[in-house]
PDB file of N, CA and C in Angstrom:
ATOM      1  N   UNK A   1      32.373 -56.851  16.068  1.00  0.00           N
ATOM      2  CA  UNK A   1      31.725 -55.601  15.710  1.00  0.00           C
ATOM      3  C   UNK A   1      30.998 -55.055  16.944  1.00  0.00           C
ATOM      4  N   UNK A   2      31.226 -53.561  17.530  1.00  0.00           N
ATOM      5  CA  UNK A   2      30.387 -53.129  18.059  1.00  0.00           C
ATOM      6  C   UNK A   2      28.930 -52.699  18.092  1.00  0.00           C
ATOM      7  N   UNK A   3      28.301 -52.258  18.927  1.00  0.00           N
ATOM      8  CA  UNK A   3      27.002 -52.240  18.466  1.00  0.00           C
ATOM      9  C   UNK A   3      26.616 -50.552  18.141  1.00  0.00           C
ATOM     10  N   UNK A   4      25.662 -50.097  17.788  1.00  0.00           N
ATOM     11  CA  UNK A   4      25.496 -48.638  17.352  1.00  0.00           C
ATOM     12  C   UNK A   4      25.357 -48.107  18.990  1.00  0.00           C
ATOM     13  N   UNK A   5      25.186 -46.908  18.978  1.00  0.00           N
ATOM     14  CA  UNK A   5      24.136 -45.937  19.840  1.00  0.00           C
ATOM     15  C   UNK A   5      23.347 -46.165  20.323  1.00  0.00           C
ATOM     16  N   UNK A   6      22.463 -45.799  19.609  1.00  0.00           N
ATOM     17  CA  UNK A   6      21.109 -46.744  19.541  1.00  0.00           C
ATOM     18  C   UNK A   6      20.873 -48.333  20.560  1.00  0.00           C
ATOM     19  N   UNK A   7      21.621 -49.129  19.934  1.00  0.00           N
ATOM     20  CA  UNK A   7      21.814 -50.615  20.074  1.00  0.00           C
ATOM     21  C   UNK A   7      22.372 -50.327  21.603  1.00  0.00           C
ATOM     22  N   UNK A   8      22.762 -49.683  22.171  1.00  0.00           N
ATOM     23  CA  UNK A   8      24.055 -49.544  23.519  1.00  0.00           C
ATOM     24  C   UNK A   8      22.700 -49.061  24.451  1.00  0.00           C
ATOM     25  N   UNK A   9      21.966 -48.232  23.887  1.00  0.00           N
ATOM     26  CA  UNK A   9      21.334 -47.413  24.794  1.00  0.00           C
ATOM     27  C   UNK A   9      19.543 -48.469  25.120  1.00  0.00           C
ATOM     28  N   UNK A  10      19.566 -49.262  24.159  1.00  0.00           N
ATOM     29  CA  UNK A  10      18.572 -50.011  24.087  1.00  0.00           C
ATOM     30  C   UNK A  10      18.817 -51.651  25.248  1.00  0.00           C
ATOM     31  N   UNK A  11      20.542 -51.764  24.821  1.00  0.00           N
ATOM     32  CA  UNK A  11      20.629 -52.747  25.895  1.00  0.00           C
ATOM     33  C   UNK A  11      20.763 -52.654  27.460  1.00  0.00           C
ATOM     34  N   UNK A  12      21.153 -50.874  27.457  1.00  0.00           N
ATOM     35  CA  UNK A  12      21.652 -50.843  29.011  1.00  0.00           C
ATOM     36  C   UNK A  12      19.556 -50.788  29.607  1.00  0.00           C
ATOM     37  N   UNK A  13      18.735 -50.261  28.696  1.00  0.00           N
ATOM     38  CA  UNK A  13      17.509 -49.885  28.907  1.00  0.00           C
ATOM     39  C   UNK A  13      16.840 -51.342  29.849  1.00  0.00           C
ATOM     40  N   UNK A  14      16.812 -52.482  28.970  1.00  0.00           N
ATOM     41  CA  UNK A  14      16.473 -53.788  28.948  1.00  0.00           C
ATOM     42  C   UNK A  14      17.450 -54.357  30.091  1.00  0.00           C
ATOM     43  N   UNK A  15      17.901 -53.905  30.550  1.00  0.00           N
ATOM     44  CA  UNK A  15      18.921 -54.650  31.816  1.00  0.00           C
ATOM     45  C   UNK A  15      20.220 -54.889  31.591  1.00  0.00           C
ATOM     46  N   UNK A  16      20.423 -55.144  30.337  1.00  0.00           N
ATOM     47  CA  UNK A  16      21.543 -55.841  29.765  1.00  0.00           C
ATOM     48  C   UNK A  16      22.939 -55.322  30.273  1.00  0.00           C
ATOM     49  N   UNK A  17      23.256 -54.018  29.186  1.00  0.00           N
ATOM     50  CA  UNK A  17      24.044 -53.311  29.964  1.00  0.00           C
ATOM     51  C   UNK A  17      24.378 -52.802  31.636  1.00  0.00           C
ATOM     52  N   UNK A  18      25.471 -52.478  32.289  1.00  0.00           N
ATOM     53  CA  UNK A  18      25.405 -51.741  33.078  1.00  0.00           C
ATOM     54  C   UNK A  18      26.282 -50.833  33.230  1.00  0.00           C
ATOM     55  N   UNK A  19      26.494 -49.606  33.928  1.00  0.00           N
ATOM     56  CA  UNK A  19      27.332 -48.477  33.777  1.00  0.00           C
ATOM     57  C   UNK A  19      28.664 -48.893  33.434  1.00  0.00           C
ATOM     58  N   UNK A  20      29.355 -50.271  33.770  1.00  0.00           N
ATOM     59  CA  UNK A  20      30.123 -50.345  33.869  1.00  0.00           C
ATOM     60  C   UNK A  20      30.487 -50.609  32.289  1.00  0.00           C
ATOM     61  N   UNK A  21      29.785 -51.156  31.564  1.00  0.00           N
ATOM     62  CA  UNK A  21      29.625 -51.549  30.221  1.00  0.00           C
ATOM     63  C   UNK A  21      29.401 -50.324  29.361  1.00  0.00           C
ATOM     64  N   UNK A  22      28.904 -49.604  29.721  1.00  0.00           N
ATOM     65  CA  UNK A  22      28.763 -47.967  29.160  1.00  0.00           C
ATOM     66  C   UNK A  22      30.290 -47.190  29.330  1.00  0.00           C
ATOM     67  N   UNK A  23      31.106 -47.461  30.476  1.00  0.00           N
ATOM     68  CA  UNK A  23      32.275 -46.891  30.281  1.00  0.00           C
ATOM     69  C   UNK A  23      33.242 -47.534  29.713  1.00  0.00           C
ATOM     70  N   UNK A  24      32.893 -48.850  29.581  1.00  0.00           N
ATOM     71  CA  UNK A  24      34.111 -49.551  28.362  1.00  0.00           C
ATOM     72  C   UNK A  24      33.746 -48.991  26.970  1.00  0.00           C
ATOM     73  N   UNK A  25      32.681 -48.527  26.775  1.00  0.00           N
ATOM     74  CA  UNK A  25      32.203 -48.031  25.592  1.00  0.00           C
ATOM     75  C   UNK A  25      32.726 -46.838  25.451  1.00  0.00           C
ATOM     76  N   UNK A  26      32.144 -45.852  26.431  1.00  0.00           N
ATOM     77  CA  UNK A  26      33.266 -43.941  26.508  1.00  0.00           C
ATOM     78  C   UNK A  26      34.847 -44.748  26.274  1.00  0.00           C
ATOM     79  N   UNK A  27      35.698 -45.682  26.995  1.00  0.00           N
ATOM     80  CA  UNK A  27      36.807 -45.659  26.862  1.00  0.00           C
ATOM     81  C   UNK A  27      37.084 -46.079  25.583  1.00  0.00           C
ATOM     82  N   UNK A  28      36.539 -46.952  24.705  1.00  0.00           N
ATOM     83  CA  UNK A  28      36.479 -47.260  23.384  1.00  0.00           C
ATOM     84  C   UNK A  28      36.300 -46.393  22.026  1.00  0.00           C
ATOM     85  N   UNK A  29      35.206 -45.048  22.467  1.00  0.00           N
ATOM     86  CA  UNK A  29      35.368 -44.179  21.679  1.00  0.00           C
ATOM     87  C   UNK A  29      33.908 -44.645  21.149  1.00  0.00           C
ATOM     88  N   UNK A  30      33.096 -45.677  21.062  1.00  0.00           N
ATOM     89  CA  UNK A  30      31.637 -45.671  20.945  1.00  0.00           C
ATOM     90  C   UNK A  30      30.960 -44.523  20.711  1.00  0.00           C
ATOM     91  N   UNK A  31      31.378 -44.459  22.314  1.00  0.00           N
ATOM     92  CA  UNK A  31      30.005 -43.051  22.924  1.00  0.00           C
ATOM     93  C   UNK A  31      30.542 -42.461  23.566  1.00  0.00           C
ATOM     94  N   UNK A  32      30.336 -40.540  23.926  1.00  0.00           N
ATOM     95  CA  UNK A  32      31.298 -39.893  24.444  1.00  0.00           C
ATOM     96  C   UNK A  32      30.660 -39.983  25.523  1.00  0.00           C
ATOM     97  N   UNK A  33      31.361 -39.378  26.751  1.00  0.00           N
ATOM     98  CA  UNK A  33      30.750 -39.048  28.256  1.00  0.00           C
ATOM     99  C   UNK A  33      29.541 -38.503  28.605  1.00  0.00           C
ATOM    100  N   UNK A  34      29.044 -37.400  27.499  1.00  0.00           N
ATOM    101  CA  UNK A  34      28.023 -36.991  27.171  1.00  0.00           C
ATOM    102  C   UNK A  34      26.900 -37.809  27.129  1.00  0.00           C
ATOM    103  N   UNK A  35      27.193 -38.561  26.058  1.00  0.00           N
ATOM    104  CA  UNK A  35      26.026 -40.013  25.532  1.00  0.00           C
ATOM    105  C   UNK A  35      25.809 -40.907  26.488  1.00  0.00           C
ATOM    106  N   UNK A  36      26.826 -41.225  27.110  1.00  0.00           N
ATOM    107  CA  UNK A  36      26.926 -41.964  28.325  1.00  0.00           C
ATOM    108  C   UNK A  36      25.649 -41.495  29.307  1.00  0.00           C
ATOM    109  N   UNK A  37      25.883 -39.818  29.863  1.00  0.00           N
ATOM    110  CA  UNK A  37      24.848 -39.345  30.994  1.00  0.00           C
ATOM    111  C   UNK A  37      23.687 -39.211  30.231  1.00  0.00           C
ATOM    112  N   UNK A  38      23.450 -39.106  29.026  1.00  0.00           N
ATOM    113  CA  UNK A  38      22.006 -38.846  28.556  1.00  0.00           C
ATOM    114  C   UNK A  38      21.298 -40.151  28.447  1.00  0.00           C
ATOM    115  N   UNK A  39      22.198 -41.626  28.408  1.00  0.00           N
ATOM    116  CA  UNK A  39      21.636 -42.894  28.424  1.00  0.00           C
ATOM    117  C   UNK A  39      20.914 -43.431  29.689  1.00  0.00           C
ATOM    118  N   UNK A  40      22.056 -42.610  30.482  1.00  0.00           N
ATOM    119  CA  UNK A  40      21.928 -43.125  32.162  1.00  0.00           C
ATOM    120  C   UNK A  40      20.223 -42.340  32.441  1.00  0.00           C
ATOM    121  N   UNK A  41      20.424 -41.092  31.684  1.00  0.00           N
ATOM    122  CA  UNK A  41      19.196 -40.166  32.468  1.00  0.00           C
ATOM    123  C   UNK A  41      17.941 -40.545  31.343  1.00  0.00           C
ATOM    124  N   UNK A  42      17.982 -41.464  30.773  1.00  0.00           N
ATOM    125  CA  UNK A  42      16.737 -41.573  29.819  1.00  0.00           C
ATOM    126  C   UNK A  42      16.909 -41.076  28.714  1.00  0.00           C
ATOM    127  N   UNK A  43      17.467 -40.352  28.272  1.00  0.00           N
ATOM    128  CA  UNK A  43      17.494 -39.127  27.404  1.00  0.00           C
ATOM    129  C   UNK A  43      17.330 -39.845  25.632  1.00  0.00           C
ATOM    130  N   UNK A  44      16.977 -39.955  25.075  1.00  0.00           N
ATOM    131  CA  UNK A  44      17.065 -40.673  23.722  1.00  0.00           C
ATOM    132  C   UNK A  44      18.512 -39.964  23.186  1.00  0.00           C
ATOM    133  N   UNK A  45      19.529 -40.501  22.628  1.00  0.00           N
ATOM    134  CA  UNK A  45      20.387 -40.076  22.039  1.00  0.00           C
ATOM    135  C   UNK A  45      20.373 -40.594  20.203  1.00  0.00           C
TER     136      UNK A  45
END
């Protein structure tokens, strides 16, 4: 199971994630490209 929005944007926050893990997610259909730059820039999605 994937994780939500939320859950994606909370792990890249905490270190966990990294961009590179955010675009297996856009390529997966998760999160669009959009969600992606608003995670990168802080943005709460």
């Amino acid at each position: 199971m994937f994780p939500s929005k939320s859950d994606i944007q909370f792990f890249y926050e905490m270190g966990i994630y990294t961009e590179v893990d955010l675009d297996f997610y856009v390529s997966y259909g998760t999160i669009t490209e959009e969600e992606k730059e608003q995670i990168i820039g802080g943005y709460r999605i």
